[in-house]
C-alpha atoms as a PDB file:
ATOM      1  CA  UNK A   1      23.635   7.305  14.276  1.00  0.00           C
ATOM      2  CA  UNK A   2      20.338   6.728  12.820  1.00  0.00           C
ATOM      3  CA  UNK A   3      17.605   9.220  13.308  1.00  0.00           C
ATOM      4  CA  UNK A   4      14.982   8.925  14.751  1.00  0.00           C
ATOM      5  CA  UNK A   5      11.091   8.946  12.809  1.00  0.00           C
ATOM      6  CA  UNK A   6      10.097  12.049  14.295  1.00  0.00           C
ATOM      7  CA  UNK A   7      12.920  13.809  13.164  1.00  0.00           C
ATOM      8  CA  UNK A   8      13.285  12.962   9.336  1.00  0.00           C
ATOM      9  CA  UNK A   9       9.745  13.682   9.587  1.00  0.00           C
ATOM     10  CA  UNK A  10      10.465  17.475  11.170  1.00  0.00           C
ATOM     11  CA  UNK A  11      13.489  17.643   8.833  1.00  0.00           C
ATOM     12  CA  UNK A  12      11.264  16.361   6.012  1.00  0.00           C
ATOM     13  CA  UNK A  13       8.529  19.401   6.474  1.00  0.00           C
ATOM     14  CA  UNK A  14      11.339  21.858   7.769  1.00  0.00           C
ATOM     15  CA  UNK A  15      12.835  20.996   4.187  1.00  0.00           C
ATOM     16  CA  UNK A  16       9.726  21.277   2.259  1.00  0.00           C
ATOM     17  CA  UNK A  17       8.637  24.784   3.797  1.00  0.00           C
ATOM     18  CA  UNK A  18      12.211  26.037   3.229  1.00  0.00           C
ATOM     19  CA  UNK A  19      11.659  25.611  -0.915  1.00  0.00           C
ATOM     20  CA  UNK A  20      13.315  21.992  -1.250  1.00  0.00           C
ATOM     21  CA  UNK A  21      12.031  20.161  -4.541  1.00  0.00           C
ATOM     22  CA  UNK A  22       9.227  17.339  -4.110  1.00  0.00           C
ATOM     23  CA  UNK A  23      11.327  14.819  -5.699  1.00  0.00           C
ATOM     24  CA  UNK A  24      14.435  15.152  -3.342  1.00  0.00           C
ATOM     25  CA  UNK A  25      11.863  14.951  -0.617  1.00  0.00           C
ATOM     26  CA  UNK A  26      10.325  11.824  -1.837  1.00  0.00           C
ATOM     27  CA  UNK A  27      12.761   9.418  -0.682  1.00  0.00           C
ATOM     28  CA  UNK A  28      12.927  11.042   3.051  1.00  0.00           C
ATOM     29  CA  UNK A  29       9.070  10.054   3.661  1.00  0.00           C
ATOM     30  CA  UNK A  30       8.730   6.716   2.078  1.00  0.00           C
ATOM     31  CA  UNK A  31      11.634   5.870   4.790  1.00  0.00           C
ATOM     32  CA  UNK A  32       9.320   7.738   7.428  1.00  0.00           C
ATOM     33  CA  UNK A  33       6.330   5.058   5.818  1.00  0.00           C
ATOM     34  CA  UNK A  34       8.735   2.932   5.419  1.00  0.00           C
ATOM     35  CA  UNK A  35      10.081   2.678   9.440  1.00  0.00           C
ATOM     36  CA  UNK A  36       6.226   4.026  10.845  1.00  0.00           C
ATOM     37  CA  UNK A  37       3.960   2.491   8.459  1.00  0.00           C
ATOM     38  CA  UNK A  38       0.928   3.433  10.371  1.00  0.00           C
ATOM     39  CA  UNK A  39       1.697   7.218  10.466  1.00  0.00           C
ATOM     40  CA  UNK A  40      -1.245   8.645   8.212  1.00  0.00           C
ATOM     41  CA  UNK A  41       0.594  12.019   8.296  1.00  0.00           C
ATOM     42  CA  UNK A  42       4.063  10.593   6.835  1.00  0.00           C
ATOM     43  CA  UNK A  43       1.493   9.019   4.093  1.00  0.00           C
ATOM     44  CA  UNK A  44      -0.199  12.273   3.402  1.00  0.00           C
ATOM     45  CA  UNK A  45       2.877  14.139   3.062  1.00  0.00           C
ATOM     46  CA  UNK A  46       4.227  11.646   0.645  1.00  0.00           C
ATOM     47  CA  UNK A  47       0.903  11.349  -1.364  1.00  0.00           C
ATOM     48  CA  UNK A  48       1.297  15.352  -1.386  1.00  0.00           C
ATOM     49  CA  UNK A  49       4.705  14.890  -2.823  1.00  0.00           C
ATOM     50  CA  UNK A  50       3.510  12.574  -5.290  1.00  0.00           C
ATOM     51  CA  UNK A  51       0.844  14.878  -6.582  1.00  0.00           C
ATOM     52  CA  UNK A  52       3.575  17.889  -7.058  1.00  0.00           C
ATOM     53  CA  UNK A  53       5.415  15.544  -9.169  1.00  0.00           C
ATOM     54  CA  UNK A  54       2.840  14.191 -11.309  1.00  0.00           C
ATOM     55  CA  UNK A  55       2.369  10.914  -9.817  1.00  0.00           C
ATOM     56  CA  UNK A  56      -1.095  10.304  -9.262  1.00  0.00           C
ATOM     57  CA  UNK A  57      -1.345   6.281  -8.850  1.00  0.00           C
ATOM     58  CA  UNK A  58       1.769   6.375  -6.248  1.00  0.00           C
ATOM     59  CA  UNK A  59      -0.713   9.561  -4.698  1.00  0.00           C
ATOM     60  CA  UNK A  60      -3.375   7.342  -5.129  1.00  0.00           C
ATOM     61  CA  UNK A  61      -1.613   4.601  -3.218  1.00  0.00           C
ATOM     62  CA  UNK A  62      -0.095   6.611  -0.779  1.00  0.00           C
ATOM     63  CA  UNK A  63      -3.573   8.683   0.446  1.00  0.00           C
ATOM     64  CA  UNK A  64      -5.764   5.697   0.682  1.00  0.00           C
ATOM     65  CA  UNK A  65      -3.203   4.505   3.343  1.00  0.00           C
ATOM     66  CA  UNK A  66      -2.992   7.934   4.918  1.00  0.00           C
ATOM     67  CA  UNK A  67      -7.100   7.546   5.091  1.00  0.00           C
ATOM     68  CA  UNK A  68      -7.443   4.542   6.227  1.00  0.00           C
ATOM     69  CA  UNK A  69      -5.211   4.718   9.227  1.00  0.00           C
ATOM     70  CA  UNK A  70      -7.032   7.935   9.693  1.00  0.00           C
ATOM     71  CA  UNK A  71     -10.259   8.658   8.005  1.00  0.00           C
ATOM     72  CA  UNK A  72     -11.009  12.501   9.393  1.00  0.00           C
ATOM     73  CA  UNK A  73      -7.984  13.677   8.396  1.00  0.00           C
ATOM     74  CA  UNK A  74      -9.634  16.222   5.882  1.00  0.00           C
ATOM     75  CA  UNK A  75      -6.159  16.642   4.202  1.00  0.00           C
ATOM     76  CA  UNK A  76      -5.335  12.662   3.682  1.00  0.00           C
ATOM     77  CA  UNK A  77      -9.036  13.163   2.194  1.00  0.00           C
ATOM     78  CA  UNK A  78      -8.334  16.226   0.040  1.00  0.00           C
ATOM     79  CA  UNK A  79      -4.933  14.544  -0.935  1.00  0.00           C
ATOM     80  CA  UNK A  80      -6.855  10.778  -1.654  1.00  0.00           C
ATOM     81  CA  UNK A  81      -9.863  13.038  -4.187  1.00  0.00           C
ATOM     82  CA  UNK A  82      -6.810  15.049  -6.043  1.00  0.00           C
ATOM     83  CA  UNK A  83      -5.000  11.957  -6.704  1.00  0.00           C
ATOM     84  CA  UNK A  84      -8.531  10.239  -7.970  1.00  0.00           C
ATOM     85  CA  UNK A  85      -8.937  13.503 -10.380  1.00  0.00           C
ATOM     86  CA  UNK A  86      -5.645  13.319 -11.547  1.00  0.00           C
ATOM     87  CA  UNK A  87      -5.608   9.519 -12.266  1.00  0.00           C
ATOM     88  CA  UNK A  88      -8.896   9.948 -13.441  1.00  0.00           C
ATOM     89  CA  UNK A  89     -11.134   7.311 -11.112  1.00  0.00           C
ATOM     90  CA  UNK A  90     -14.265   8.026  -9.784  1.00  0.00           C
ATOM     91  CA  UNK A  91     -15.744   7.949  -6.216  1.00  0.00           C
ATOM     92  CA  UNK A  92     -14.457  11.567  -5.212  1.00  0.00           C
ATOM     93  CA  UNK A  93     -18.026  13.180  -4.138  1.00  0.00           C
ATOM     94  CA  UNK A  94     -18.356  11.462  -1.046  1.00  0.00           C
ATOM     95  CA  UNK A  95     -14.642  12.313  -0.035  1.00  0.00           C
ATOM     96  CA  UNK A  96     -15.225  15.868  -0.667  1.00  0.00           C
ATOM     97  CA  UNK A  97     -18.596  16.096   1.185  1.00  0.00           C
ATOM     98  CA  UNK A  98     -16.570  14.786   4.461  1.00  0.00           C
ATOM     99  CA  UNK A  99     -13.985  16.929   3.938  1.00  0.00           C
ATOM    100  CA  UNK A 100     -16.692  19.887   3.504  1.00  0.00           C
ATOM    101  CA  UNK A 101     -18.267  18.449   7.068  1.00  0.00           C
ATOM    102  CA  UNK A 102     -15.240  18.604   8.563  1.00  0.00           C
ATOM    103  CA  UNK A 103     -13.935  21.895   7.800  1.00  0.00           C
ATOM    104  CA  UNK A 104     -17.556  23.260   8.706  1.00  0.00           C
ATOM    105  CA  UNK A 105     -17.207  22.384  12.082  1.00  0.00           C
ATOM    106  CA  UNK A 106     -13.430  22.502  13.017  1.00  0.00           C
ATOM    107  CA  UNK A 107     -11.953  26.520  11.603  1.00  0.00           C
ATOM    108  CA  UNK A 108      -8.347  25.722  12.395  1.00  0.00           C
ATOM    109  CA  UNK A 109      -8.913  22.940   9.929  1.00  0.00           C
ATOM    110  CA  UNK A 110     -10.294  24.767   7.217  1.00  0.00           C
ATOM    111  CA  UNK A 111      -7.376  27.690   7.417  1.00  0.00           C
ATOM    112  CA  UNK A 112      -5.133  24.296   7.262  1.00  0.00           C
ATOM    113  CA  UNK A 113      -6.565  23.072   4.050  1.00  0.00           C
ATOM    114  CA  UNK A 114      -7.212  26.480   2.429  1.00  0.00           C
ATOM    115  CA  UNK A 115      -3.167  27.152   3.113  1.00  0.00           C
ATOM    116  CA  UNK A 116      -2.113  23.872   1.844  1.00  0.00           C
ATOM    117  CA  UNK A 117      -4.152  24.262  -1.205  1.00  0.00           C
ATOM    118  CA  UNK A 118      -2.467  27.902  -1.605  1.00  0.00           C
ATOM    119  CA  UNK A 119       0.806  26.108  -1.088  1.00  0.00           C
ATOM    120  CA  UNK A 120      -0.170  23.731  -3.869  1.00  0.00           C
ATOM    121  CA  UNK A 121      -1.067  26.505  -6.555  1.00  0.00           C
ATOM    122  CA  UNK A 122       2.458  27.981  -5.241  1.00  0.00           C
ATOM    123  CA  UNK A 123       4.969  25.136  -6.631  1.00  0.00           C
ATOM    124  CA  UNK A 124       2.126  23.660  -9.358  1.00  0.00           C
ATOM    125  CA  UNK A 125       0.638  26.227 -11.372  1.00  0.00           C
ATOM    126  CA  UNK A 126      -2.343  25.652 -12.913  1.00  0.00           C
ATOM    127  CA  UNK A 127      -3.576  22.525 -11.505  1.00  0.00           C
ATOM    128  CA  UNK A 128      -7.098  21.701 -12.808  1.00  0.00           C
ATOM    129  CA  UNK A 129      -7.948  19.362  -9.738  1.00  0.00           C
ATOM    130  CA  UNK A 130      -6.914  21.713  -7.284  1.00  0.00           C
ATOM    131  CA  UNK A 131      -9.026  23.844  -8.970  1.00  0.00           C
ATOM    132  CA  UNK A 132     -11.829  21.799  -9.140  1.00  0.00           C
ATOM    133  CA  UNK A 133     -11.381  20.975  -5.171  1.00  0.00           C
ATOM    134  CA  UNK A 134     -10.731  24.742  -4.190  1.00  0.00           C
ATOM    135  CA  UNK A 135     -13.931  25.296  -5.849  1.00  0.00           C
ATOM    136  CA  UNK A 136     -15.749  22.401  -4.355  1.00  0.00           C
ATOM    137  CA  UNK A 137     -14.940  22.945  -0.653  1.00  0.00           C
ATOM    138  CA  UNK A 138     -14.689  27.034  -0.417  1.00  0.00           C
ATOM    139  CA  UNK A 139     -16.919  28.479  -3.593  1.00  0.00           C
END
């Protein structure tokens, strides 16, 4: 029986919460973008993935996607300015400055993003962009 979207997708952030490595989970969301191509959240938890496991272009790739099917996601957003720090392109100010509107204006959003970014620091120590981006949108 073949699952359905939905749940790899639960089973895919049920995994990642419980401790499972980025690159296991890799191949469960590309078949989530894969099979639901227009899901921006399947696309920002694989650009996420990407990012824990050094990967910037496929990041890159993956959270320009995840923005344009939705472009106030502030997470797809945080995800697409990492990715353009870590592969070193420019353009990241003005996704950062939505992001910063965003989170203004919507609190459960900004606990989001300040958790993920936690979660980040968790399983990649020392991350300069996260850094960088903590210290953009909260400093």
């Amino acid at each position: 029986m073949t699952q359905t979207i939905e749940s790899l997708f639960d089973e895919g952030i049920e995994r990642y919460k419980a401790g499972e490595s980025p690159e296991d989970l890799i191949p469960v969301f590309k078949e989530v973008c894969d099979r639901a191509p227009k899901s921006s959240s399947a696309w920002t938890c694989l650009a996420w993935l990407y990012l824990l496991t050094d990967k910037p272009n496929k990041a890159y790739e993956a959270a320009q996607k995840a923005v344009k099917l939705n472009p106030q996601d502030p997470q797809a957003r945080v995800n697409l300015s990492l990715a353009m720090l870590d592969a070193e392109k420019k353009g990241v100010r003005q996704h950062i400055e939505l992001v910063q509107q965003i989170i203004l204006v919507a609190a459960e959003l900004r606990e989001e993003i300040e958790q993920n970014l936690q979660d980040g620091f968790t399983r990649k120590p020392g991350w300069k962009s996260l850094e960088r981006v903590k210290a953009w949108l909260f400093e």
